[in-house]
C-alpha atoms as a PDB file:
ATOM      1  CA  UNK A   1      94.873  98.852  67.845  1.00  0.00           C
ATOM      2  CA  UNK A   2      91.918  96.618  68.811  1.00  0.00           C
ATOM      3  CA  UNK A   3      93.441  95.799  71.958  1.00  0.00           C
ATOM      4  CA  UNK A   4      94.145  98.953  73.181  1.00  0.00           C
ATOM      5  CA  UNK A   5      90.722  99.748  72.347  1.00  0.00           C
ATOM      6  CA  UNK A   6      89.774  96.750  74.623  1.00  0.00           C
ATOM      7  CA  UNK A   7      91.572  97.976  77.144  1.00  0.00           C
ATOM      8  CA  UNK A   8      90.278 101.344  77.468  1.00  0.00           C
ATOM      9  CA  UNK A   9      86.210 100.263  76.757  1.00  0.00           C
ATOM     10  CA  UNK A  10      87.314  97.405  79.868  1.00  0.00           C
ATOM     11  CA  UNK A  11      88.796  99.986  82.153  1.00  0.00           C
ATOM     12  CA  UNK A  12      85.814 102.003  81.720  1.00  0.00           C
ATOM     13  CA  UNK A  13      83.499  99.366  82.218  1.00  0.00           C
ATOM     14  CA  UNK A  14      85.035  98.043  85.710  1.00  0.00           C
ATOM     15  CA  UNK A  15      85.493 101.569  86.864  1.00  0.00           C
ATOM     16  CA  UNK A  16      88.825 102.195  86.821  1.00  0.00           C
ATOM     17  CA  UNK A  17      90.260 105.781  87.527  1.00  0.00           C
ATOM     18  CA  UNK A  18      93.712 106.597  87.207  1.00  0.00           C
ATOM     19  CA  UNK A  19      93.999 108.668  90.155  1.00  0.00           C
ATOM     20  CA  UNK A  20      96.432 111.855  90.999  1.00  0.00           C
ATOM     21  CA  UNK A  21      96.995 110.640  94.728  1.00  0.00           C
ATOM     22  CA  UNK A  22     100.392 109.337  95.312  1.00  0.00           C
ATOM     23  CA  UNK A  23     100.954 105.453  95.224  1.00  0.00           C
ATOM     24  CA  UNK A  24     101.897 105.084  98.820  1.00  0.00           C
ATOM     25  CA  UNK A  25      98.428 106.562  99.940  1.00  0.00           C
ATOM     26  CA  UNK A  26      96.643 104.598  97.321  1.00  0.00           C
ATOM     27  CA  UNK A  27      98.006 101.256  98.863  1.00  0.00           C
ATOM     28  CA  UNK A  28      95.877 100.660 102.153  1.00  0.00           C
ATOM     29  CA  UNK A  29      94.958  97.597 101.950  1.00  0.00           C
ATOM     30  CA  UNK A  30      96.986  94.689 103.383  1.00  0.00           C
ATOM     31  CA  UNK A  31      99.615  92.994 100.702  1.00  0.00           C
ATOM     32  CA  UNK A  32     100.205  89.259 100.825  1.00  0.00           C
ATOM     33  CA  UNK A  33     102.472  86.835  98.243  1.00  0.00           C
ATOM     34  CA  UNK A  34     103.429  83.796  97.999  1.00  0.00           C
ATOM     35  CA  UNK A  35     107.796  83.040  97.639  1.00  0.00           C
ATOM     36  CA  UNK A  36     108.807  79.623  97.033  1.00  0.00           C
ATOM     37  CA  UNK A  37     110.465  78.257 100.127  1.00  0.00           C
ATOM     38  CA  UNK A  38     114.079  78.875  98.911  1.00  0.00           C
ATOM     39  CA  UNK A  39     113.563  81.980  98.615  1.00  0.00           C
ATOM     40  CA  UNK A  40     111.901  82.787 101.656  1.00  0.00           C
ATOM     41  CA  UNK A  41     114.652  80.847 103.507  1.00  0.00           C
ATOM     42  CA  UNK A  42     117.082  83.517 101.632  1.00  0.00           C
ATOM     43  CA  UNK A  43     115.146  86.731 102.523  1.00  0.00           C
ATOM     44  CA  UNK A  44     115.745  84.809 106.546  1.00  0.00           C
ATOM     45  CA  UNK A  45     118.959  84.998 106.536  1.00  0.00           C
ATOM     46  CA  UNK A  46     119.136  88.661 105.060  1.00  0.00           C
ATOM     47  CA  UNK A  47     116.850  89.817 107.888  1.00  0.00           C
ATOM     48  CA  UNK A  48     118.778  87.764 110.225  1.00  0.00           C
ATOM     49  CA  UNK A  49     122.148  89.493 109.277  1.00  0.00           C
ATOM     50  CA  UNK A  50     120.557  92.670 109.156  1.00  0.00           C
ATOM     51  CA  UNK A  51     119.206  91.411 112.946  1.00  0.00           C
ATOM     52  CA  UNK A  52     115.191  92.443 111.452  1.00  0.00           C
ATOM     53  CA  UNK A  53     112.294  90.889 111.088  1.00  0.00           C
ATOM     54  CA  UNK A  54     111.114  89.358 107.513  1.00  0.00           C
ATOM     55  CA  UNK A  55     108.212  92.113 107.569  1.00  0.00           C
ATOM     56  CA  UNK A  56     110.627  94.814 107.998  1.00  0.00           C
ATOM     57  CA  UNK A  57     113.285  94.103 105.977  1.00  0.00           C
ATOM     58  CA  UNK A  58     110.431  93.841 103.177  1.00  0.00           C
ATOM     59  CA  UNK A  59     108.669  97.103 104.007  1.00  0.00           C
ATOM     60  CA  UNK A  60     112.133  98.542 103.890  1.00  0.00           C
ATOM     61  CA  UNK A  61     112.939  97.576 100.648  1.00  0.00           C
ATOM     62  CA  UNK A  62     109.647  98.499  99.314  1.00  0.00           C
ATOM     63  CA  UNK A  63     110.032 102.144 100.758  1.00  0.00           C
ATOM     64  CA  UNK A  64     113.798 102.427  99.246  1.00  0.00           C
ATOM     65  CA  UNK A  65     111.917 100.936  96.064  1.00  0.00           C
ATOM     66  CA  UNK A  66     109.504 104.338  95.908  1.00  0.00           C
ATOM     67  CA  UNK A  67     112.227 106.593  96.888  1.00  0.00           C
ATOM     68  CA  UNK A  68     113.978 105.462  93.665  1.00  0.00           C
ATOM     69  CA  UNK A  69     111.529 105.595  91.450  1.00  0.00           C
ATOM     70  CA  UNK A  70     110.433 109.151  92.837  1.00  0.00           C
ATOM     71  CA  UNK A  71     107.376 108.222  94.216  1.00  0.00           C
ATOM     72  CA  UNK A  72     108.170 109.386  98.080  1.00  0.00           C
ATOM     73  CA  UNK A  73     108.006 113.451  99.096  1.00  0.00           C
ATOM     74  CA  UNK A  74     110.474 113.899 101.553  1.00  0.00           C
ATOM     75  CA  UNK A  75     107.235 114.416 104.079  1.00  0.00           C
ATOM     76  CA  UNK A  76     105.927 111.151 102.864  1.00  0.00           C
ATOM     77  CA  UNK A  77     109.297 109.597 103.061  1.00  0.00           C
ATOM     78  CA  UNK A  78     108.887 110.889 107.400  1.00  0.00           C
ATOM     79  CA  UNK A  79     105.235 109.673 107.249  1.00  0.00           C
ATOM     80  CA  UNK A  80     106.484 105.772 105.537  1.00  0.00           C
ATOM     81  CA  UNK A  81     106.671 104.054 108.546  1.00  0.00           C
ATOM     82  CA  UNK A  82     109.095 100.873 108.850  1.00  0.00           C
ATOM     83  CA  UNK A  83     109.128 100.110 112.074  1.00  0.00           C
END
């Protein structure tokens, strides 16, 4: 219970709002992270068979990502750009 209460007296302290605009509209800002060389070396040669560039092929599977989980409109889905 006391750290739930933390929580909330912490969210309201730093400003937080839990806002009704969809994720994808929310997220403006540039998104960078770090992958371990093998991995990156992995996500290559998936965006080479795919014939795509690393940034796409991530973008892409962050869009199907929200479409899963219901977080697209079908206009938003048209207004996620991949390319």
């Amino acid at each position: 219970m006391n750290f739930e209460q933390n929580l909330e007296e912490k969210g309201e302290k730093s400003g937080f709002e839990k806002s009704s605009m969809p994720k994808h509209k929310q997220l403006i800002k540039m998104l960078t992270f770090r992958v371990v060389p093998a991995y990156y070396k992995e996500i290559e040669k998936v965006a080479e068979h795919k014939k795509m560039s690393v940034s796409k092929l991530i973008r892409s599977y962050i869009k199907e990502g929200m479409k899963r989980d219901n977080e697209l409109t079908n206009q938003e889905d048209k207004d996620f750009r991949v390319e």
